[in-house]
N, C-alpha and C. Protein backbone atom coordinates (compact mmCIF):
# COMPACT_ATOMS: atom_id res chain seq x y z
N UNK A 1 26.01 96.73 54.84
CA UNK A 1 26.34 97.77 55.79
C UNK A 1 27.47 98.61 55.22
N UNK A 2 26.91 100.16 55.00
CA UNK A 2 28.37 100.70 54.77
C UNK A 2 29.65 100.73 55.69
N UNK A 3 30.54 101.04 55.17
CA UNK A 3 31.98 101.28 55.57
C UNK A 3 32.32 102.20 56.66
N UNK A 4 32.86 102.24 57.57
CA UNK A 4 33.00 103.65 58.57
C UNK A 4 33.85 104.81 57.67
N UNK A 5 33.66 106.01 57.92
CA UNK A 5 34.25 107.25 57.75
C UNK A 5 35.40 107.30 57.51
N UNK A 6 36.51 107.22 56.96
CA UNK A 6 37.75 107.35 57.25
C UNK A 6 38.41 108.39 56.89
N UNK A 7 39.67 108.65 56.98
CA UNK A 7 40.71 109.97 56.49
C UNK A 7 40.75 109.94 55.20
N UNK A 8 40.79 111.37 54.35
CA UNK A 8 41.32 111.61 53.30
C UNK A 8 42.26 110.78 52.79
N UNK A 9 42.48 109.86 51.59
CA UNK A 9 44.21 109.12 51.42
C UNK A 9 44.67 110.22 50.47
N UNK A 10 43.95 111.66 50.21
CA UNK A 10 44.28 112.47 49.03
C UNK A 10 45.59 113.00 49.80
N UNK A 11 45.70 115.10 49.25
CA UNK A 11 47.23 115.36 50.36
C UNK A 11 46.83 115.92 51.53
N UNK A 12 47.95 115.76 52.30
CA UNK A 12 47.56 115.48 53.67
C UNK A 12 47.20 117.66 53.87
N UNK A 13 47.37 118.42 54.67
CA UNK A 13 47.03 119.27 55.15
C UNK A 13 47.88 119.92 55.16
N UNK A 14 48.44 121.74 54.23
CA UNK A 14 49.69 122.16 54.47
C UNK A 14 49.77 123.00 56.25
N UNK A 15 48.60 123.35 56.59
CA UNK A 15 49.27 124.34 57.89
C UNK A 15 49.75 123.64 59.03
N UNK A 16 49.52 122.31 58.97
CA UNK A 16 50.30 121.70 60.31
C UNK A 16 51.61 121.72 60.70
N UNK A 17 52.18 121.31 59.30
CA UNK A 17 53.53 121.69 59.17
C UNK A 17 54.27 123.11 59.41
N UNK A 18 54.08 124.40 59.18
CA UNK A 18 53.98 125.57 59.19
C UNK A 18 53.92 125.60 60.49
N UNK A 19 52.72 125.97 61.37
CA UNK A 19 51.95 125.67 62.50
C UNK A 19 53.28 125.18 63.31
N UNK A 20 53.87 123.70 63.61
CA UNK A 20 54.55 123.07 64.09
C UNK A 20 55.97 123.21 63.97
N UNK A 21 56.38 124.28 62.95
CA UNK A 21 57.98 124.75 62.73
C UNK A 21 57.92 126.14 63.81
N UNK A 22 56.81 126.94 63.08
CA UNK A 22 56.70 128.04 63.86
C UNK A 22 56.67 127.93 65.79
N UNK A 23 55.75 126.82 66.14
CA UNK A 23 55.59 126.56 67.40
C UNK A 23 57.26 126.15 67.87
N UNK A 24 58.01 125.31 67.36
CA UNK A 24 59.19 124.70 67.42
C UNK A 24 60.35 126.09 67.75
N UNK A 25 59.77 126.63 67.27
CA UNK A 25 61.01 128.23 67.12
C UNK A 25 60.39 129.28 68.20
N UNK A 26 59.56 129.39 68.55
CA UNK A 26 59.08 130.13 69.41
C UNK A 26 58.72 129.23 70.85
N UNK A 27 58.82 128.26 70.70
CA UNK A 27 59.72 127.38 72.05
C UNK A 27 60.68 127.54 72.38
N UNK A 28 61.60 127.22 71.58
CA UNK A 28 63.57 127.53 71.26
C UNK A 28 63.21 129.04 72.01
N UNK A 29 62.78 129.84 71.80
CA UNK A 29 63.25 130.95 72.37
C UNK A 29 62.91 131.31 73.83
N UNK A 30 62.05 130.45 74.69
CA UNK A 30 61.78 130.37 75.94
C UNK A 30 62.89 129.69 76.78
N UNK A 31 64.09 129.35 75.90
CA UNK A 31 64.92 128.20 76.22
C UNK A 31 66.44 129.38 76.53
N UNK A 32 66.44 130.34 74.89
CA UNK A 32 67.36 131.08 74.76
C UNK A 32 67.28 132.70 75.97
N UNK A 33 65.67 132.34 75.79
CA UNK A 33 65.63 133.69 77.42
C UNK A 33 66.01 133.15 78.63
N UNK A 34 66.02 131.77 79.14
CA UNK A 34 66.38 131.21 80.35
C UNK A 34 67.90 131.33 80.20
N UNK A 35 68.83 130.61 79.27
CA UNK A 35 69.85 130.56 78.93
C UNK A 35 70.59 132.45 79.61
N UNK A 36 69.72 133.44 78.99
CA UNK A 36 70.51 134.92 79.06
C UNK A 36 70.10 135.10 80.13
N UNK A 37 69.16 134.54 81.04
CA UNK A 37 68.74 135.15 82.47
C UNK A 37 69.90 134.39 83.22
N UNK A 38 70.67 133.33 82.61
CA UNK A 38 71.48 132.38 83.91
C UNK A 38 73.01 133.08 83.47
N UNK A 39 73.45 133.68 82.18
CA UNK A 39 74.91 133.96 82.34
C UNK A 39 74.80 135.54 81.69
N UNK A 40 73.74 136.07 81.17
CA UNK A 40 73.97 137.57 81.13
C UNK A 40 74.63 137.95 79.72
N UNK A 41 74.69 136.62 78.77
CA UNK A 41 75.52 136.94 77.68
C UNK A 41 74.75 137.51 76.72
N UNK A 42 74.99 138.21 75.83
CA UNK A 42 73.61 139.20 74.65
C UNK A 42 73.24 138.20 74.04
N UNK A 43 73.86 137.44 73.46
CA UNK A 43 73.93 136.97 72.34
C UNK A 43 72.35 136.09 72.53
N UNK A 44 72.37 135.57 73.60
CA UNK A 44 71.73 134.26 73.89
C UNK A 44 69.93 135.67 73.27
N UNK A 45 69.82 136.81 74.10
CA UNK A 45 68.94 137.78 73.85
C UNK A 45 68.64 138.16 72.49
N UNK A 46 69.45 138.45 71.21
CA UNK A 46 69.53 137.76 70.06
C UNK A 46 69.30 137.15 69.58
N UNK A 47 69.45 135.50 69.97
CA UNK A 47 68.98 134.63 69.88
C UNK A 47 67.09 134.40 70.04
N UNK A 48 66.97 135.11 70.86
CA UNK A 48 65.81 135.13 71.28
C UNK A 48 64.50 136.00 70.45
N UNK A 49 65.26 136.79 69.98
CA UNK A 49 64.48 138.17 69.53
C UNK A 49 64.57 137.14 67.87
N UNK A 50 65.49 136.84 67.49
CA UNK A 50 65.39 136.19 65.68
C UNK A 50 64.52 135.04 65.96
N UNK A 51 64.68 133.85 66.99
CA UNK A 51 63.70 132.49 67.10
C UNK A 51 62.13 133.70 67.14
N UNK A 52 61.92 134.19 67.71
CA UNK A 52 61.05 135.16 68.01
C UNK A 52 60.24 135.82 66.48
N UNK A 53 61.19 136.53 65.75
CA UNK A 53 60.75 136.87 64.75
C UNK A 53 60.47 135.64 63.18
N UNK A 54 61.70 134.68 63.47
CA UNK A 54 61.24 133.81 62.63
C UNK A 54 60.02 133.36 63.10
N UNK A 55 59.63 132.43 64.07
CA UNK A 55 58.51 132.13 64.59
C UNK A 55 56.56 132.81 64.14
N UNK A 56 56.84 133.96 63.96
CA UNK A 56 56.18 135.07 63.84
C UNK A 56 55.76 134.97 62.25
N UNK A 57 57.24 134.91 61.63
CA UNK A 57 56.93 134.56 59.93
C UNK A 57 56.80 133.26 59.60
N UNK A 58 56.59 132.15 60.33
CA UNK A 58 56.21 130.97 59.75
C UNK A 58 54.62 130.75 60.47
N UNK A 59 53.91 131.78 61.68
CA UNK A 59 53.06 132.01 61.88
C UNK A 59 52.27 132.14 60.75
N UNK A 60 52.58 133.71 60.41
CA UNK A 60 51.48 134.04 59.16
C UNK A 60 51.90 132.98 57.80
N UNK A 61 52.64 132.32 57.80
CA UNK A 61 52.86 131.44 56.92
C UNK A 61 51.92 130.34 56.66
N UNK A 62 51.87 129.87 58.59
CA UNK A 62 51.03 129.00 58.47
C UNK A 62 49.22 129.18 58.13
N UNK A 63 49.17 130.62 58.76
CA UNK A 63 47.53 131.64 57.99
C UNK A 63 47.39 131.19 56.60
N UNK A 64 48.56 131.72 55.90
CA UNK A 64 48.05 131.31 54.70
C UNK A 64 47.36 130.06 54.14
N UNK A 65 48.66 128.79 54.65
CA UNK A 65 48.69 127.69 54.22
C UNK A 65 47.32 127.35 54.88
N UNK A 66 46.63 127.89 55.57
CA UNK A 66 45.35 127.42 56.50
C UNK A 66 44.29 127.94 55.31
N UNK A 67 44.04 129.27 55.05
CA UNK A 67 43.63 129.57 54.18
C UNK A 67 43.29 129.02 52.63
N UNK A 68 44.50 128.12 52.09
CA UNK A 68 44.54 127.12 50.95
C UNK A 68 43.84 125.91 51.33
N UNK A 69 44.47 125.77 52.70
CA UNK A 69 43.48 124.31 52.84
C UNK A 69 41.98 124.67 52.89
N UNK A 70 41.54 125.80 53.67
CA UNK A 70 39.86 126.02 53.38
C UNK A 70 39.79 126.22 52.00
N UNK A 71 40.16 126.76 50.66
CA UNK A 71 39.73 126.86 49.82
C UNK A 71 40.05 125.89 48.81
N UNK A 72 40.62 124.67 49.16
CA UNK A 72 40.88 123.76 47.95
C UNK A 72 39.83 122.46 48.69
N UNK A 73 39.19 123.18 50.04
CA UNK A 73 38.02 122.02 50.64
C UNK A 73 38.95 121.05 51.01
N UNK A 74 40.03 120.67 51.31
CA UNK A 74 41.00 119.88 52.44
C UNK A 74 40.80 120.00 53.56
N UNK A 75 40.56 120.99 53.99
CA UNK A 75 40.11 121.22 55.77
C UNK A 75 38.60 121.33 56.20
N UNK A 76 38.81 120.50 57.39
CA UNK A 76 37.27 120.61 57.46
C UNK A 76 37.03 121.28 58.41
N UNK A 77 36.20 121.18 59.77
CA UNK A 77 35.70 122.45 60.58
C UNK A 77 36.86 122.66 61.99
N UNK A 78 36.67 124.13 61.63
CA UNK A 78 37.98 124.74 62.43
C UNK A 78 37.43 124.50 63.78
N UNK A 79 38.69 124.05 64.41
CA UNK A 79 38.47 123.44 65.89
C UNK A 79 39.04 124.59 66.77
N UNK A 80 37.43 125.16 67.07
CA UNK A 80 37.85 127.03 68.01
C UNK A 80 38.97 126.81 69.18
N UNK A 81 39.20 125.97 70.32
CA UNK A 81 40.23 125.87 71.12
C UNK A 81 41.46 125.67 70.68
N UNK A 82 41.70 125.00 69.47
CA UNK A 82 42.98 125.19 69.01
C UNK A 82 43.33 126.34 68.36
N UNK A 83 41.76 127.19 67.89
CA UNK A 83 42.02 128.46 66.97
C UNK A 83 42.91 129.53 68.15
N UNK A 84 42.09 129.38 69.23
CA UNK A 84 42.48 130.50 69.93
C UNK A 84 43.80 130.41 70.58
N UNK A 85 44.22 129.07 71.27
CA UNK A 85 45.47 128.62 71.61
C UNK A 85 46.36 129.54 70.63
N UNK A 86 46.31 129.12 69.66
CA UNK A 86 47.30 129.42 68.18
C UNK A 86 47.39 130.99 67.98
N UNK A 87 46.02 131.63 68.67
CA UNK A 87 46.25 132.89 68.04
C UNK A 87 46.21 134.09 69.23
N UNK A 88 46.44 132.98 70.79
CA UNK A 88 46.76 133.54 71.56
C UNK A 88 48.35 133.62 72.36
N UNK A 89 48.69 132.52 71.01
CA UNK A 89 50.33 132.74 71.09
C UNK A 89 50.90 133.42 69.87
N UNK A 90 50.30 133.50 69.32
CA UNK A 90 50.92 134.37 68.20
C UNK A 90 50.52 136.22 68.59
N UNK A 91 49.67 136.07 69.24
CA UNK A 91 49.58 137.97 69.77
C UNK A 91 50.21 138.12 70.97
N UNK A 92 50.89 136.89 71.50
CA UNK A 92 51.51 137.19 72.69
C UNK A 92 52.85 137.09 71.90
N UNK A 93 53.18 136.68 71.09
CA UNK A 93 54.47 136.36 70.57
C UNK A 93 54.82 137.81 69.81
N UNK A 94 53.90 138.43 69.39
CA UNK A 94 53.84 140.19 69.11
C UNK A 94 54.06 141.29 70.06
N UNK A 95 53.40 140.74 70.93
CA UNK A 95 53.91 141.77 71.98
C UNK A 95 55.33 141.28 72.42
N UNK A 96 56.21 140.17 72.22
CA UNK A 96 57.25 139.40 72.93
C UNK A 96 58.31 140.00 71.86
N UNK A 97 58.18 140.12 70.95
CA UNK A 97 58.89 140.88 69.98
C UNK A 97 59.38 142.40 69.93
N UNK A 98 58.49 143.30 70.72
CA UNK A 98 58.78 144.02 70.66
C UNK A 98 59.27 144.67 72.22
N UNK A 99 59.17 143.50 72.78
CA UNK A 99 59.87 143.64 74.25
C UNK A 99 61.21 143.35 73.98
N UNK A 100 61.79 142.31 73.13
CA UNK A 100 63.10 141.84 72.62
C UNK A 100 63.80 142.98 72.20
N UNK A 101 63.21 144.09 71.55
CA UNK A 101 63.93 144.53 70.66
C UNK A 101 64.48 146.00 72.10
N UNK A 102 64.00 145.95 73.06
CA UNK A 102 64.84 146.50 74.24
C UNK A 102 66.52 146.74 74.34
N UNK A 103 66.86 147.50 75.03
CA UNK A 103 68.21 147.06 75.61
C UNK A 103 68.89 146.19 76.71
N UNK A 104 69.92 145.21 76.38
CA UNK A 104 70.63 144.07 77.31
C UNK A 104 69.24 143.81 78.54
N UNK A 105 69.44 143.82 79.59
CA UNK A 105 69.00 143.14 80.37
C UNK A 105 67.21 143.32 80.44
N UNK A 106 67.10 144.46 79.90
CA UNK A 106 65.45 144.73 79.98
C UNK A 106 64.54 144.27 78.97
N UNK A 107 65.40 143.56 77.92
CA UNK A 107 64.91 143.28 76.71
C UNK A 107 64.44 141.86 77.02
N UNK A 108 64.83 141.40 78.09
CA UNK A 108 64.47 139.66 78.55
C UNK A 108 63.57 139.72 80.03
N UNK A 109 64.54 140.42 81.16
CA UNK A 109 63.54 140.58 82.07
C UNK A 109 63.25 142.27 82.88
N UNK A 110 61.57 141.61 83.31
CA UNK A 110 61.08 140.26 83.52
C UNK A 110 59.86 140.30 82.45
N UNK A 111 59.43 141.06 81.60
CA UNK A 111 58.25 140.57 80.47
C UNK A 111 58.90 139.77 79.90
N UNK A 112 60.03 139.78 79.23
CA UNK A 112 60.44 138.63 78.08
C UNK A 112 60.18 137.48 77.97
N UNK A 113 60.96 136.90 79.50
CA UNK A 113 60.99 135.80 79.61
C UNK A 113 59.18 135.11 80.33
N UNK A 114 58.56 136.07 80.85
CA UNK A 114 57.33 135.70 81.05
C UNK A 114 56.52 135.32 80.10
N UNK A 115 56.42 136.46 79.06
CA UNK A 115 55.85 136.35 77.91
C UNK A 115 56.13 134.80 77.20
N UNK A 116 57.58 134.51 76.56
CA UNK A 116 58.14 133.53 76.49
C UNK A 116 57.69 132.04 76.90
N UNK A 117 57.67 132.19 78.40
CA UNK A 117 57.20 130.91 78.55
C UNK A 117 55.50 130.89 78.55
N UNK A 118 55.10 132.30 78.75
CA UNK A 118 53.73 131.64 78.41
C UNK A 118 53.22 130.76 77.54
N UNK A 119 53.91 131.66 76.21
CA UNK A 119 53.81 131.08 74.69
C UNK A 119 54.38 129.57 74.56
N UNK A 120 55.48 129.26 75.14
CA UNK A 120 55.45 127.79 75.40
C UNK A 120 54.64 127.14 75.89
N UNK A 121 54.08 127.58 77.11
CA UNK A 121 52.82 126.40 77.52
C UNK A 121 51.74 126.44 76.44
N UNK A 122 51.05 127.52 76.28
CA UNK A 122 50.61 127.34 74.91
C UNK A 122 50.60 126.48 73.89
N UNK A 123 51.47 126.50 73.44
CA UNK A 123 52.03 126.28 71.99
C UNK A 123 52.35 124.30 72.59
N UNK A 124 52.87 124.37 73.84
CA UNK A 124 53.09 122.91 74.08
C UNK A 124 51.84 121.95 74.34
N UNK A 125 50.94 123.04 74.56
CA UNK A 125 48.85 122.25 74.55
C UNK A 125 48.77 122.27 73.03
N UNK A 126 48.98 123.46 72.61
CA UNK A 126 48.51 122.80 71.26
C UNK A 126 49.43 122.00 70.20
N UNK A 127 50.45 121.70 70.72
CA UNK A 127 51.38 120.92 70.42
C UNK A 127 50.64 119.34 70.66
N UNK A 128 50.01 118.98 71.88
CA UNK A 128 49.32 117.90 72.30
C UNK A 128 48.13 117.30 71.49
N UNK A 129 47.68 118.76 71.04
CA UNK A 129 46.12 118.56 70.50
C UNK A 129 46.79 118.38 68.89
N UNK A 130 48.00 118.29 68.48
CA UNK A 130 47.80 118.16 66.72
C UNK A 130 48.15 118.87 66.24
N UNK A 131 48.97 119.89 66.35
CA UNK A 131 49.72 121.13 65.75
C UNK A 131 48.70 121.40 64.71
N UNK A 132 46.77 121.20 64.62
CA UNK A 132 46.13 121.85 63.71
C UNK A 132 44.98 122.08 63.94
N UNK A 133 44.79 123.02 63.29
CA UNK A 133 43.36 124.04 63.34
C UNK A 133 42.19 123.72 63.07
N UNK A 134 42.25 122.58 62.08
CA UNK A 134 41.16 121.85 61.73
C UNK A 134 40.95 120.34 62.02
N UNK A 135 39.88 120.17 61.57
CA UNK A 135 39.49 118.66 61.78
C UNK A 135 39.88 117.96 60.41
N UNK A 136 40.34 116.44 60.52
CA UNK A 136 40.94 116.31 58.78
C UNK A 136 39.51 116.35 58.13
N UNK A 137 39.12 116.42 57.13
CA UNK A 137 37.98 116.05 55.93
C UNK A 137 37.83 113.90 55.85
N UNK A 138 36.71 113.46 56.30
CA UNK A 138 36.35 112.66 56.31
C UNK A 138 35.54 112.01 55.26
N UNK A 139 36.05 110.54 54.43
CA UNK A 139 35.09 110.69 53.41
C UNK A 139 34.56 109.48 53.54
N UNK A 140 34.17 109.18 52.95
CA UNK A 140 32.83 107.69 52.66
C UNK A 140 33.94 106.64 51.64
N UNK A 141 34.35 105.77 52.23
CA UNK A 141 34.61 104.76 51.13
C UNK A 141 33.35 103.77 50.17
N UNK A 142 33.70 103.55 49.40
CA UNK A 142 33.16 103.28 48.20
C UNK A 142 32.97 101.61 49.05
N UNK A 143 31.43 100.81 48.58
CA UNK A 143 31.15 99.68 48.84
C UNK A 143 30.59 99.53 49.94
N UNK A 144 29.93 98.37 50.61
CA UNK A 144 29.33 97.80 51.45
C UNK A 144 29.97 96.65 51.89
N UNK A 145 29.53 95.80 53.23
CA UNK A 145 30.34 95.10 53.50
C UNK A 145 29.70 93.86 53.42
């Protein structure tokens, strides 16, 4: 009887990582818009607009790194509910960017911080499901039992 299916022991998958920094920073900033809605200070709005834009560049970061894994055949079939999760916080996180870049109080509410936490719930489902886009690559071990 063969062996069951198991995980790759080759390297593990680069966009999860990517994926899961970016999600991590564009959380932080649903945190830093609550923070400026409770004392009014800029800074915290600042705060919000850079977690915001970093977030954004470890996004397309993680595109790429998604991209390498389809072409070195590491990733296997893209799992559409996490595709869209991922890329319905990252176009909401585009439009959230350029609401930031506002003046003092209008730059947070009330789109900012809406926007904001949307992208957190988001990002915190697909936080649940695996911070990844794909399914791992499954292979056949060698032998019978």
């Amino acid at each position: 009887m063969p062996r069951p299916m198991t995980t790759s022991p080759g390297m593990p998958l680069f966009h999860p990582f990517f994926v899961g920094m970016g999600g991590a920073l564009l959380i932080a900033a649903a945190f830093t818009d609550a923070m400026y809605v409770s004392n009014s200070l800029m800074q915290w709005a600042n705060f919000s607009a850079w977690l915001i834009a970093a977030g954004l560049v470890l996004a397309l970061l993680a595109t790429i790194m998604l991209l390498i894994d389809g072409l070195f055949g590491r990733a296997g079939r893209i799992r559409l509910p996490d595709l869209v999760l991922l890329g319905a916080a990252a176009i909401l996180s585009l439009f959230n960017v350029f609401v930031h870049t506002r003046d003092a109080w209008t730059s947070v509410m009330p789109s900012g911080i809406v926007l904001s936490w949307l992208v957190a719930v988001l990002l915190l489902i697909a936080g649940l499901r695996g911070w990844r886009v794909t399914e791992i690559r499954a292979i056949r071990t060698r032998g019978t039992v």
